[in-house]
PDB file of N, CA and C in Angstrom:
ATOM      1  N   UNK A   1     115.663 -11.584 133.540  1.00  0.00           N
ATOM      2  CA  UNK A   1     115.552 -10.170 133.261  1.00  0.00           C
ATOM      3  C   UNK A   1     116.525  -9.816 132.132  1.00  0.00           C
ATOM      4  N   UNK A   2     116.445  -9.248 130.976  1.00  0.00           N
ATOM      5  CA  UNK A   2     116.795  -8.345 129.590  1.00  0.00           C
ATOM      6  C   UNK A   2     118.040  -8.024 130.338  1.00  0.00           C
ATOM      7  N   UNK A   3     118.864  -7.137 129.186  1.00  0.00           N
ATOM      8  CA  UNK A   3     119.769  -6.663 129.511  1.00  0.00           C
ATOM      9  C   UNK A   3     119.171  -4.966 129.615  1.00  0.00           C
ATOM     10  N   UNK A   4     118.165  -4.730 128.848  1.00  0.00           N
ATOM     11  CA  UNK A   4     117.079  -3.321 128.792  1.00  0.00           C
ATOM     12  C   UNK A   4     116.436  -3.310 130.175  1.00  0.00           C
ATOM     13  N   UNK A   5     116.144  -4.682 130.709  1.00  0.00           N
ATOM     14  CA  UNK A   5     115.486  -4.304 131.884  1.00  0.00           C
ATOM     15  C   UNK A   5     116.382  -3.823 132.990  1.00  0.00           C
ATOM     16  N   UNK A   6     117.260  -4.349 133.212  1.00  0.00           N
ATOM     17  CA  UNK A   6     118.134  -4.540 133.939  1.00  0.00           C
ATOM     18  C   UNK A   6     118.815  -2.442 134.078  1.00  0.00           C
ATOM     19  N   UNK A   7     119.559  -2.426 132.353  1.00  0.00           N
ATOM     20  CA  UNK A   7     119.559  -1.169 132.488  1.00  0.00           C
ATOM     21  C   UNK A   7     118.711   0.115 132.958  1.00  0.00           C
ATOM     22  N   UNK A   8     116.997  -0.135 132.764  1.00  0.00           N
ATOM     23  CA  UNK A   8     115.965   0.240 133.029  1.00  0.00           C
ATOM     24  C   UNK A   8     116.112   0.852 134.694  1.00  0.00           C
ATOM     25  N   UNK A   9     116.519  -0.187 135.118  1.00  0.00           N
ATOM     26  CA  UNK A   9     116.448  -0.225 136.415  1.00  0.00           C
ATOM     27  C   UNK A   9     117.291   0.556 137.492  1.00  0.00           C
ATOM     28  N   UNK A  10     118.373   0.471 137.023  1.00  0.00           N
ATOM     29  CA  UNK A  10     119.614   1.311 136.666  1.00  0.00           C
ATOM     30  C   UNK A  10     119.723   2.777 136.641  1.00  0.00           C
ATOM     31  N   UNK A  11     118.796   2.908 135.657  1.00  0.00           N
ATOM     32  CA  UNK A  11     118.753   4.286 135.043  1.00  0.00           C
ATOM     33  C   UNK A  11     117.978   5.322 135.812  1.00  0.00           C
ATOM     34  N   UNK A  12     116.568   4.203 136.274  1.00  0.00           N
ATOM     35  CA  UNK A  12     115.567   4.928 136.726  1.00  0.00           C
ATOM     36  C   UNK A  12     116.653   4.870 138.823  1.00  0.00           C
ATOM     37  N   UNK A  13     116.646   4.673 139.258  1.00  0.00           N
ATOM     38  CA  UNK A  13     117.482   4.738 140.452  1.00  0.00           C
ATOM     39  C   UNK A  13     118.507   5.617 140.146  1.00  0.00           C
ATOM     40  N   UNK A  14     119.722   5.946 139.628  1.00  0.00           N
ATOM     41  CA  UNK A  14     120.691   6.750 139.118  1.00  0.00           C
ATOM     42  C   UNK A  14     119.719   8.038 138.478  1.00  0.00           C
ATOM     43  N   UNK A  15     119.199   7.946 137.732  1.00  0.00           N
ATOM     44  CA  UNK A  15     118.799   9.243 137.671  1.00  0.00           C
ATOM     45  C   UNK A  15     118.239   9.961 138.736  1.00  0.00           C
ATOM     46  N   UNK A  16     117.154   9.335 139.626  1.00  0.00           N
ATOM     47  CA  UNK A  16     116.494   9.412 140.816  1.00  0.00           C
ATOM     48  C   UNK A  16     117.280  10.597 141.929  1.00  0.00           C
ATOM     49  N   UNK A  17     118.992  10.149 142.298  1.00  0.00           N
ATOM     50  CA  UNK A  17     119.521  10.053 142.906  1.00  0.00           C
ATOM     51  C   UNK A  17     120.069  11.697 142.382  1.00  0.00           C
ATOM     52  N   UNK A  18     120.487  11.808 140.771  1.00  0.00           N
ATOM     53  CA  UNK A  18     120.784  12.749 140.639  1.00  0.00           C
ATOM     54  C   UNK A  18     119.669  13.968 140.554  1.00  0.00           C
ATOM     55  N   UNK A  19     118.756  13.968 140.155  1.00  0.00           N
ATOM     56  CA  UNK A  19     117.503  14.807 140.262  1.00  0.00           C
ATOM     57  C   UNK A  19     117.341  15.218 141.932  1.00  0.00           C
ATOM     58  N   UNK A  20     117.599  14.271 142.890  1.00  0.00           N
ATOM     59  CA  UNK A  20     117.477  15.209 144.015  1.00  0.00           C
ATOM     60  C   UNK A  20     118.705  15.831 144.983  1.00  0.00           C
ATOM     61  N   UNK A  21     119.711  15.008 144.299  1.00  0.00           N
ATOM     62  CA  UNK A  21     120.952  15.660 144.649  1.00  0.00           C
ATOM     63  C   UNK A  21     121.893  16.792 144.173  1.00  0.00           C
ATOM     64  N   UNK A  22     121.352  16.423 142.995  1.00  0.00           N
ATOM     65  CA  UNK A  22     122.779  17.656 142.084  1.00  0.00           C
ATOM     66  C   UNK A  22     121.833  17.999 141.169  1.00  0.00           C
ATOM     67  N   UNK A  23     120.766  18.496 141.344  1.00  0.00           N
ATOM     68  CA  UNK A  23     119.971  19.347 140.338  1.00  0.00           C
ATOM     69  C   UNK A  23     119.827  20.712 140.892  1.00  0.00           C
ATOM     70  N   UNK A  24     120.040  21.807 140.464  1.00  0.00           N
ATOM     71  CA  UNK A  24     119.637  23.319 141.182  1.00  0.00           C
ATOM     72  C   UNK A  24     119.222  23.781 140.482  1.00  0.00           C
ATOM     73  N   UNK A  25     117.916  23.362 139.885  1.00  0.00           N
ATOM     74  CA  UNK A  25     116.898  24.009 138.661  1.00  0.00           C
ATOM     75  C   UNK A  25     116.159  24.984 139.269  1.00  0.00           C
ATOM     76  N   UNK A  26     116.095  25.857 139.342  1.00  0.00           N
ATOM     77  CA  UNK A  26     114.552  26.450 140.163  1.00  0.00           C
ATOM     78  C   UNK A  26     113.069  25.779 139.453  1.00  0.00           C
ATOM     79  N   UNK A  27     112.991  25.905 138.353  1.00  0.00           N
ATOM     80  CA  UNK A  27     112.121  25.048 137.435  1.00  0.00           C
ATOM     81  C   UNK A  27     111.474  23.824 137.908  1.00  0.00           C
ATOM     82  N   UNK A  28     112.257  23.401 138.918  1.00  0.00           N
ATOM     83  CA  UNK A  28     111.929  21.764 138.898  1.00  0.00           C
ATOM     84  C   UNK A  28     111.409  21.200 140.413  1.00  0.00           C
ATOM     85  N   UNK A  29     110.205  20.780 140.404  1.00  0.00           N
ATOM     86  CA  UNK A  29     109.325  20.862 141.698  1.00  0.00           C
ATOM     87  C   UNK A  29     109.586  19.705 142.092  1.00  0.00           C
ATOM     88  N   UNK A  30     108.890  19.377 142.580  1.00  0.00           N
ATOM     89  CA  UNK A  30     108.841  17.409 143.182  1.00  0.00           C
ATOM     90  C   UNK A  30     108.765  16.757 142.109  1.00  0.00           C
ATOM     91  N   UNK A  31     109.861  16.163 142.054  1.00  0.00           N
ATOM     92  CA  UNK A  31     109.367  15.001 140.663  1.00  0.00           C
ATOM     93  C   UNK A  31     109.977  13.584 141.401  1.00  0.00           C
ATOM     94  N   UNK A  32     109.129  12.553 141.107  1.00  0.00           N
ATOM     95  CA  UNK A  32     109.272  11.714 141.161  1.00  0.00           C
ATOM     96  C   UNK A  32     109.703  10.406 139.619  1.00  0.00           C
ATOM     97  N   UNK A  33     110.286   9.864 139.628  1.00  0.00           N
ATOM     98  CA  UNK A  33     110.490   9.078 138.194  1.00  0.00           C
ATOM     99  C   UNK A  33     109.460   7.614 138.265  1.00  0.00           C
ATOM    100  N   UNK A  34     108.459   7.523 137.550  1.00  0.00           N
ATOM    101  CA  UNK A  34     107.970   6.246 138.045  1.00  0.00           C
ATOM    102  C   UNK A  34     108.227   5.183 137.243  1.00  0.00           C
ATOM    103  N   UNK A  35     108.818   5.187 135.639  1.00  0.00           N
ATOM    104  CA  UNK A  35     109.342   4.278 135.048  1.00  0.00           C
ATOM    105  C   UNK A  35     110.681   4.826 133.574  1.00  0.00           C
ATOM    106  N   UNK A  36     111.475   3.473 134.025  1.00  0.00           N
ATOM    107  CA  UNK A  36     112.306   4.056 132.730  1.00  0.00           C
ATOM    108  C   UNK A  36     111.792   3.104 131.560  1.00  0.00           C
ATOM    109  N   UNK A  37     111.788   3.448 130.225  1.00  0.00           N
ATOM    110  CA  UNK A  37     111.653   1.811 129.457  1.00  0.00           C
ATOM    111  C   UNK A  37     113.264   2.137 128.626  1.00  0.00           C
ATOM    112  N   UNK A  38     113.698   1.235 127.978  1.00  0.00           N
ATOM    113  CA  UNK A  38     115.088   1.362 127.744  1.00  0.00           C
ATOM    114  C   UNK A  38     114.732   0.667 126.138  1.00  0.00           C
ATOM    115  N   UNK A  39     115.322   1.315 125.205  1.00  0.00           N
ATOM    116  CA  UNK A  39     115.164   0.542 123.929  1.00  0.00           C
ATOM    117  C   UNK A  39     116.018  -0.876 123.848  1.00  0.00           C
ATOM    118  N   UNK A  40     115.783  -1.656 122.957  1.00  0.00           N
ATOM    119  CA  UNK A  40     116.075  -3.066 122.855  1.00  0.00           C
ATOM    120  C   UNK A  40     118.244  -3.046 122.934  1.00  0.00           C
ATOM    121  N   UNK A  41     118.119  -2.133 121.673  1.00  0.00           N
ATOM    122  CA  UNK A  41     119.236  -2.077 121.825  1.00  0.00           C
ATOM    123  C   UNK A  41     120.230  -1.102 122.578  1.00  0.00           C
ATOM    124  N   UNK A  42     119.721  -0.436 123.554  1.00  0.00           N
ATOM    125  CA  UNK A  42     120.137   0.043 124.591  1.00  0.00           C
ATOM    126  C   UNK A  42     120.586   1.658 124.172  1.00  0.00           C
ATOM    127  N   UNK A  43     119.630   2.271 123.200  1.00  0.00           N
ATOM    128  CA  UNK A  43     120.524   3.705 122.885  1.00  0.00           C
ATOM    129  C   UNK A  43     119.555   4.378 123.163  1.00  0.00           C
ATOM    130  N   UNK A  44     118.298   4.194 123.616  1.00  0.00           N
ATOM    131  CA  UNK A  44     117.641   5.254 124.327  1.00  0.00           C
ATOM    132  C   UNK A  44     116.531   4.894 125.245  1.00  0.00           C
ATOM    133  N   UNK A  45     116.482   5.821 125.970  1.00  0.00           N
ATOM    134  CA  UNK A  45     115.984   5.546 127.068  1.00  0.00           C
ATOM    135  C   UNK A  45     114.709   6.516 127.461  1.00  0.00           C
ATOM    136  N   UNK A  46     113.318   6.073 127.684  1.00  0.00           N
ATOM    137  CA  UNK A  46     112.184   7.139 128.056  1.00  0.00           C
ATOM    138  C   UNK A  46     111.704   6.988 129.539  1.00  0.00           C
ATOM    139  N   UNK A  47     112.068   8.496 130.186  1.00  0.00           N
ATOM    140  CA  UNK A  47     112.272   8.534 131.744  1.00  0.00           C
ATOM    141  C   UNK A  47     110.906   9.024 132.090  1.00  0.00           C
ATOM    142  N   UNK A  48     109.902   7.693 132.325  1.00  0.00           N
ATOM    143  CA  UNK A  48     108.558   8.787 133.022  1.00  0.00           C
ATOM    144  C   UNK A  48     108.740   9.401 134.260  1.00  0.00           C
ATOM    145  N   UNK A  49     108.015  10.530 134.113  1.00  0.00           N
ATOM    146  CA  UNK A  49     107.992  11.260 135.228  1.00  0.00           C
ATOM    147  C   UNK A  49     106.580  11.429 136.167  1.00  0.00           C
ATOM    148  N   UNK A  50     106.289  11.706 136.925  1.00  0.00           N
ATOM    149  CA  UNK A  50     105.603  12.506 137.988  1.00  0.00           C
ATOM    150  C   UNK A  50     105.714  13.641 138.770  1.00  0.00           C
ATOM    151  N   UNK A  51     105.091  14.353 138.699  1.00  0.00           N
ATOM    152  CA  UNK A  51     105.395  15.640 139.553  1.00  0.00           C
ATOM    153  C   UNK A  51     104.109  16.274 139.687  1.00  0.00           C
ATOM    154  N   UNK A  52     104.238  17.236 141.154  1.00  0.00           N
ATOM    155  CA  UNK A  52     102.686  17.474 141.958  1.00  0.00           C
ATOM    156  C   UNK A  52     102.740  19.035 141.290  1.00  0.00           C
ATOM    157  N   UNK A  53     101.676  19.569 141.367  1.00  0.00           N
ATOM    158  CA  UNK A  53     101.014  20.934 141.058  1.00  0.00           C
ATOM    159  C   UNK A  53     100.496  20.985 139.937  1.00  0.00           C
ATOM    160  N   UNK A  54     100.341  22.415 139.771  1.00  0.00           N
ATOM    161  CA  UNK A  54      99.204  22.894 138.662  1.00  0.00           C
ATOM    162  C   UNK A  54      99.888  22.255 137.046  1.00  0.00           C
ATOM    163  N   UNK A  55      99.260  21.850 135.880  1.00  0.00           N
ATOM    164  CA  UNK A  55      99.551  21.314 134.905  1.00  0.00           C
ATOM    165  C   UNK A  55     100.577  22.119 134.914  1.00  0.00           C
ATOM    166  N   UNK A  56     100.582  23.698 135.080  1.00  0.00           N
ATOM    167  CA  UNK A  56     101.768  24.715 134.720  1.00  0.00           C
ATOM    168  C   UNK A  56     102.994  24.381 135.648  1.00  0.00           C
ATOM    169  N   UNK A  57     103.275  23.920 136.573  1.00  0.00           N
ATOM    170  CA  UNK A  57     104.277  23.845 137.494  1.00  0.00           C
ATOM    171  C   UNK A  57     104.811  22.082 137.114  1.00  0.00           C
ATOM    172  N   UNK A  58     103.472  21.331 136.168  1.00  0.00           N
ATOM    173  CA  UNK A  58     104.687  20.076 135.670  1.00  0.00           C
ATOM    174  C   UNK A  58     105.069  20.229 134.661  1.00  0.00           C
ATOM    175  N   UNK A  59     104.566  21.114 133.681  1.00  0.00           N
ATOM    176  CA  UNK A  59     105.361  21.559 132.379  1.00  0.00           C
ATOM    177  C   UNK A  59     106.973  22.599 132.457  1.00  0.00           C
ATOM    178  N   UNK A  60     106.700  22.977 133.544  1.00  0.00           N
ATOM    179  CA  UNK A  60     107.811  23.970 133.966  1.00  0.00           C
ATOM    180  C   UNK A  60     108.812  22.931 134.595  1.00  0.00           C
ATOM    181  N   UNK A  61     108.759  21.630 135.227  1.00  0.00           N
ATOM    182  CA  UNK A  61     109.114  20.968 135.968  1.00  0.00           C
ATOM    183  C   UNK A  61     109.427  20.426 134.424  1.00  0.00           C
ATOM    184  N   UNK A  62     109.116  19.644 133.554  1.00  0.00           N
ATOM    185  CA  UNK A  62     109.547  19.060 132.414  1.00  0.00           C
ATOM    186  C   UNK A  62     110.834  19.588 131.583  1.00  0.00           C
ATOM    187  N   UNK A  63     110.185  20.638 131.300  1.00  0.00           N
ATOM    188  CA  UNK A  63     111.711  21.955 130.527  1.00  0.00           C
ATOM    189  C   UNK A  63     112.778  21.510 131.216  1.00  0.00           C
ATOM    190  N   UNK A  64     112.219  21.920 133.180  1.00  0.00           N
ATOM    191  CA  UNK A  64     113.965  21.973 133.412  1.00  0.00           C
ATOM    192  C   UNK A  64     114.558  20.769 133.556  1.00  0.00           C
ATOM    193  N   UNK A  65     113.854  19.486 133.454  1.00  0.00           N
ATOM    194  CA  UNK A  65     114.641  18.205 133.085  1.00  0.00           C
ATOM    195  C   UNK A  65     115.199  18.038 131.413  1.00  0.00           C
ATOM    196  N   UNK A  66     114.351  18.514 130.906  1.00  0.00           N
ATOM    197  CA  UNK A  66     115.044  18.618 129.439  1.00  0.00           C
ATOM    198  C   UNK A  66     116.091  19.241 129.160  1.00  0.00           C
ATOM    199  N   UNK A  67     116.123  20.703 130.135  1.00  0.00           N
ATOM    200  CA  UNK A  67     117.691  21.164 129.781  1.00  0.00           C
ATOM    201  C   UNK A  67     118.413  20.847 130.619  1.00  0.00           C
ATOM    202  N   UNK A  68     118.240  19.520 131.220  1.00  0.00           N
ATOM    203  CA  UNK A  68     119.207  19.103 132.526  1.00  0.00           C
ATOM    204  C   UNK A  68     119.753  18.050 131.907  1.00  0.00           C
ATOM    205  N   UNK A  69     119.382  17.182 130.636  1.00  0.00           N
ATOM    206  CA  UNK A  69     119.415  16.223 130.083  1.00  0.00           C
ATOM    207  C   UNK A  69     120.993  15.902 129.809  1.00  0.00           C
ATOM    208  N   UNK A  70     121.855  17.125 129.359  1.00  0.00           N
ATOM    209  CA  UNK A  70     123.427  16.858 129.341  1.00  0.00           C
ATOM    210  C   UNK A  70     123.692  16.509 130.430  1.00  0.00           C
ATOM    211  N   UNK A  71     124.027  17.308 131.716  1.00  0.00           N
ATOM    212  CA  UNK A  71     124.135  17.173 133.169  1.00  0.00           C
ATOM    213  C   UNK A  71     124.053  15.525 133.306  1.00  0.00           C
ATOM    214  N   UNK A  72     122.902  15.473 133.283  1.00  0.00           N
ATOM    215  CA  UNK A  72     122.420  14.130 133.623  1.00  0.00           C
ATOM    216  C   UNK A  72     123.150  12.745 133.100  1.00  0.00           C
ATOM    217  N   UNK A  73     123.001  13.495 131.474  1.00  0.00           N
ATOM    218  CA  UNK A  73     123.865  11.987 131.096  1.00  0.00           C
ATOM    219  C   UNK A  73     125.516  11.991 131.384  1.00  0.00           C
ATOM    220  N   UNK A  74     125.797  13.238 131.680  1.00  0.00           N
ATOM    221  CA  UNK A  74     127.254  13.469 132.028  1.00  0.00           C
ATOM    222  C   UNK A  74     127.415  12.697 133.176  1.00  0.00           C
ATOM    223  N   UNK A  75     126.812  12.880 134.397  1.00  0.00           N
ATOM    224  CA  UNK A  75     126.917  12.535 135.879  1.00  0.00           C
ATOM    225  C   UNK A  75     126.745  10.768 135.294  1.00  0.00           C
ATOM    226  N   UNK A  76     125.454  10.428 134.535  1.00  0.00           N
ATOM    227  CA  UNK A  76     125.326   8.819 134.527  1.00  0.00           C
ATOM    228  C   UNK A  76     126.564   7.545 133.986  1.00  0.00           C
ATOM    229  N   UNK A  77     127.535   8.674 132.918  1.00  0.00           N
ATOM    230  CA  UNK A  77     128.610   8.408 132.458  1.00  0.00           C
ATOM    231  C   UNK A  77     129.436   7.994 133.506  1.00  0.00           C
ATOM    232  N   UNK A  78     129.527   8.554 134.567  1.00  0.00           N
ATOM    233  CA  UNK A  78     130.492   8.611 135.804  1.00  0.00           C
ATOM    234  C   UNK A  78     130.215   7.364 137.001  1.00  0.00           C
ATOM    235  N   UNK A  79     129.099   7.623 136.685  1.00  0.00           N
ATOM    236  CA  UNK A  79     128.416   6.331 137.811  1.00  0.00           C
ATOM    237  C   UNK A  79     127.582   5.143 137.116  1.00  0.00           C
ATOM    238  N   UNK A  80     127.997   4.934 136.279  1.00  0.00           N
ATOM    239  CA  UNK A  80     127.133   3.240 135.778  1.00  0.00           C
ATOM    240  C   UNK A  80     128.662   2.949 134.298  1.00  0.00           C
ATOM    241  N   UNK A  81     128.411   1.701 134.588  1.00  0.00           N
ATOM    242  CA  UNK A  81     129.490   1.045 134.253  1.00  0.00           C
ATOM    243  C   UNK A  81     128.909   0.380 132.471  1.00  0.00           C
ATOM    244  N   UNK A  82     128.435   1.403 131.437  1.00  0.00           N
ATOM    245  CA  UNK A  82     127.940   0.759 130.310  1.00  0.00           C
ATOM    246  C   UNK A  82     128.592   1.618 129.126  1.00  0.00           C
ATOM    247  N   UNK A  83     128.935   1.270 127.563  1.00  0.00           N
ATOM    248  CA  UNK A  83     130.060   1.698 126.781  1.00  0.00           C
ATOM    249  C   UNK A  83     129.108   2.807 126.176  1.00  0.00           C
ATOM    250  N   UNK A  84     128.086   2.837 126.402  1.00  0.00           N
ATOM    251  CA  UNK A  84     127.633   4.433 125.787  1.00  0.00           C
ATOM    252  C   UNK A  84     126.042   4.627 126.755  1.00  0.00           C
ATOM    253  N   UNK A  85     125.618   5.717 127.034  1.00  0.00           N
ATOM    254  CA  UNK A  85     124.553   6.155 127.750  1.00  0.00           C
ATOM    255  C   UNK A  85     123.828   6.370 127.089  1.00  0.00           C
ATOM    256  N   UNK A  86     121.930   6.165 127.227  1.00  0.00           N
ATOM    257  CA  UNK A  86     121.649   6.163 126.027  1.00  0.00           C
ATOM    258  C   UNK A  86     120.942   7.360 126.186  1.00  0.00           C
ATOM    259  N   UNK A  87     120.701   7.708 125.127  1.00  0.00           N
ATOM    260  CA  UNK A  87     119.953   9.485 124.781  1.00  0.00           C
ATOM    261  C   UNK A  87     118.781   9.403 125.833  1.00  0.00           C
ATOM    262  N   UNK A  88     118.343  10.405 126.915  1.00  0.00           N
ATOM    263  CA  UNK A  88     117.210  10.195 127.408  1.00  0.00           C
ATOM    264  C   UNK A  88     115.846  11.363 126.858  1.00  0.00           C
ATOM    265  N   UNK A  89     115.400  10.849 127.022  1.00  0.00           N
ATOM    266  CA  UNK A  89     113.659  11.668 127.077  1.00  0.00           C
ATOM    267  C   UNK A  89     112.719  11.631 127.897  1.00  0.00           C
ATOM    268  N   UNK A  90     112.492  12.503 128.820  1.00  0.00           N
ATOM    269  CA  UNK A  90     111.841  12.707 130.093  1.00  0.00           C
ATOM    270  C   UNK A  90     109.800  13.048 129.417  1.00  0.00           C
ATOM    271  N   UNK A  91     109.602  12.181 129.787  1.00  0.00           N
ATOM    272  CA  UNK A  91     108.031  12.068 129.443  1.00  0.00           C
ATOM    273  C   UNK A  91     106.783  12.266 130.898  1.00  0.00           C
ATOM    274  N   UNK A  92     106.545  13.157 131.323  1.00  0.00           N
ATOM    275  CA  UNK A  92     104.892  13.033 132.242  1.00  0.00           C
ATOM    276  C   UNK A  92     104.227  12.108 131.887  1.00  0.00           C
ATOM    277  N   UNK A  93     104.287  11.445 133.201  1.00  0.00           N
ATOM    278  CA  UNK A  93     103.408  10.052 133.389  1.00  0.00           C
ATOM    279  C   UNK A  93     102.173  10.758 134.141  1.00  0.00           C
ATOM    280  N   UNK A  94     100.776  10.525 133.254  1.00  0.00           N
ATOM    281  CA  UNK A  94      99.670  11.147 133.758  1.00  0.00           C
ATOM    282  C   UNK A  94      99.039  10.307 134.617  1.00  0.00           C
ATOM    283  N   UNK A  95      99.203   8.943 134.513  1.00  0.00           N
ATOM    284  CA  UNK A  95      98.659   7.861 135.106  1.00  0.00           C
ATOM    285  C   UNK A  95      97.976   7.511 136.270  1.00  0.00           C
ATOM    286  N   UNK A  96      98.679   8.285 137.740  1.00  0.00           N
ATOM    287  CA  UNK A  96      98.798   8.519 138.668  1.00  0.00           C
ATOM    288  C   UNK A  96      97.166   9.676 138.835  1.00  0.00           C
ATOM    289  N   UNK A  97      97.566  10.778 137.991  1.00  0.00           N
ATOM    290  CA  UNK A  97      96.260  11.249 138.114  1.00  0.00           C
ATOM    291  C   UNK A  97      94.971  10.993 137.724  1.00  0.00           C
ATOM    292  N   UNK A  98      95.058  10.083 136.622  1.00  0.00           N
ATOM    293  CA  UNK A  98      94.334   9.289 136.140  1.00  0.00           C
ATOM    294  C   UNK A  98      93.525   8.509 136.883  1.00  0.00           C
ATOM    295  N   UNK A  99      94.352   7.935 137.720  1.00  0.00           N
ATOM    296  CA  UNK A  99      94.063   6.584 138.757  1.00  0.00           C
ATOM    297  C   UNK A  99      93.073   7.570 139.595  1.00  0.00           C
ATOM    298  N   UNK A 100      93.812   8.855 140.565  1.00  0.00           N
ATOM    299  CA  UNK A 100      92.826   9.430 141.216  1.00  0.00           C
ATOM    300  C   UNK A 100      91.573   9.905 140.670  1.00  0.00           C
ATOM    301  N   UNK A 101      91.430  10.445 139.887  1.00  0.00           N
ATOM    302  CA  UNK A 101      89.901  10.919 139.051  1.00  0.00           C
ATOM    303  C   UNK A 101      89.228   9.501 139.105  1.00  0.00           C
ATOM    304  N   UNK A 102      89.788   8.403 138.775  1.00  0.00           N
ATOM    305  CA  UNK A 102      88.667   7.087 138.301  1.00  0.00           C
ATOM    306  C   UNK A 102      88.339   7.086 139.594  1.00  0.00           C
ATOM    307  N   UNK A 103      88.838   7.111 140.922  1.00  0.00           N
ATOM    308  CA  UNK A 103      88.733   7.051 141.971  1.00  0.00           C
ATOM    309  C   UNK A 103      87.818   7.614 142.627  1.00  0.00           C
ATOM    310  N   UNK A 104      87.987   9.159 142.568  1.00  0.00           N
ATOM    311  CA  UNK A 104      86.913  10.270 142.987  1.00  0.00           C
ATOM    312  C   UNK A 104      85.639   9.680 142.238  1.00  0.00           C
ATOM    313  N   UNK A 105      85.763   9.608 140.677  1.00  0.00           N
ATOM    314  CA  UNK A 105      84.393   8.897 139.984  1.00  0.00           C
ATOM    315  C   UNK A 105      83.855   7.907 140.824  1.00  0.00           C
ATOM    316  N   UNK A 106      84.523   6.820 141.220  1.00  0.00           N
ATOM    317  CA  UNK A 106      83.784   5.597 142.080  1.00  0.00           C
ATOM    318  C   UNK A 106      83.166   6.303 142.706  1.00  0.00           C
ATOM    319  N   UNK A 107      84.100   6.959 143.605  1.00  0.00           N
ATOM    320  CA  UNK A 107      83.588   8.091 145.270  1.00  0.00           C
ATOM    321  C   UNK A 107      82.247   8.240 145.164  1.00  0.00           C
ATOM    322  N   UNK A 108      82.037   9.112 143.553  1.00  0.00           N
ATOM    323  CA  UNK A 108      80.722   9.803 143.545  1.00  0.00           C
ATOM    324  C   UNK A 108      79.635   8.947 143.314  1.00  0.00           C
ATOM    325  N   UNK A 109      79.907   7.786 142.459  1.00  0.00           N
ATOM    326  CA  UNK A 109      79.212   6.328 141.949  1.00  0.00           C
ATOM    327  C   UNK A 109      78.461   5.909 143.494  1.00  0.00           C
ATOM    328  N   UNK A 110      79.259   5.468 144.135  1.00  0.00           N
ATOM    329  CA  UNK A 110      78.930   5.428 145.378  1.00  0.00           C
ATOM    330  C   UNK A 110      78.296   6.130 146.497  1.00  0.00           C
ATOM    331  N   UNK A 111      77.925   7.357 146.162  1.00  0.00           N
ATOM    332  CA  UNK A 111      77.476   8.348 146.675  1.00  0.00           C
ATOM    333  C   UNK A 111      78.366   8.819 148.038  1.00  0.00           C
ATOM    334  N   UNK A 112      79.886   8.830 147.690  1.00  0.00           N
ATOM    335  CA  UNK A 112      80.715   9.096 148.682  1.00  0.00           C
ATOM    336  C   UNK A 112      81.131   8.666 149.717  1.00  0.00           C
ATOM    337  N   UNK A 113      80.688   6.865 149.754  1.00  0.00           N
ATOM    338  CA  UNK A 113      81.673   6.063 150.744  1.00  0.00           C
ATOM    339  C   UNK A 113      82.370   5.353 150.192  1.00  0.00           C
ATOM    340  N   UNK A 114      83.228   5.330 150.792  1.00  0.00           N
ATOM    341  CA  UNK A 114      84.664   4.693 150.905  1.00  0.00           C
ATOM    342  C   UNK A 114      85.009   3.507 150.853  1.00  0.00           C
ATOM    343  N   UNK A 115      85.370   1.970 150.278  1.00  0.00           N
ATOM    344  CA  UNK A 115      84.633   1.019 150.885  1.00  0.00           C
ATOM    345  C   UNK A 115      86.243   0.234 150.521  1.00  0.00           C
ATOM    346  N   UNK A 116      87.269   1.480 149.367  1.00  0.00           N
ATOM    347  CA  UNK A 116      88.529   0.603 149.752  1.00  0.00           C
ATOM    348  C   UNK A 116      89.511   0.635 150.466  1.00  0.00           C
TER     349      UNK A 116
END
């Protein structure tokens, strides 16, 4: 495993931890993080996200991770042991919903049984 992966891994758990502990956004609904990727040379970092409701309640959910982004790298400074943190960027991972629609599509392909 990289030294990117490794941090990856890191990042996405530590951030995790702070998003449901020490965040008091009103803005910010269920989010889940489902991947970090970490650049080669370790100065930035893209935090996918997930989060449930209307497109409007994950865009509202996005903002308030974006202006949480100091916070965040402040707290990560404190708890991970690396000589600089790298800039993050919180990205919606659509994927997830993605997966369900292809899904419902089978559903209907199938004329609505179930068969996985």
């Amino acid at each position: 495993m990289s030294r990117a992966e490794r941090l990856a891994e890191l990042l996405k758990t530590e951030i995790s931890l702070i998003i449901q502990g020490k965040l008091n956004d009103h803005r910010i609904g269920f989010v889940s993080i489902t991947e970090v990727k970490v650049t080669a040379d370790l100065s930035q970092a893209r935090v996918f996200i997930s989060c449930f409701g209307s497109e409007a309640e994950r865009k509202k959910s996005l903002r308030g991770l974006i202006s949480a982004i100091p916070f965040i790298r402040g707290r990560l400074a404190k708890n991970i042991q690396t000589r600089i943190v790298p800039e993050l960027r919180f990205v919606l991972d659509d994927s997830l919903a993605a997966g369900d629609q292809r899904l419902e599509l089978l559903k209907k392909i199938r004329g609505g049984k179930e068969t996985l």
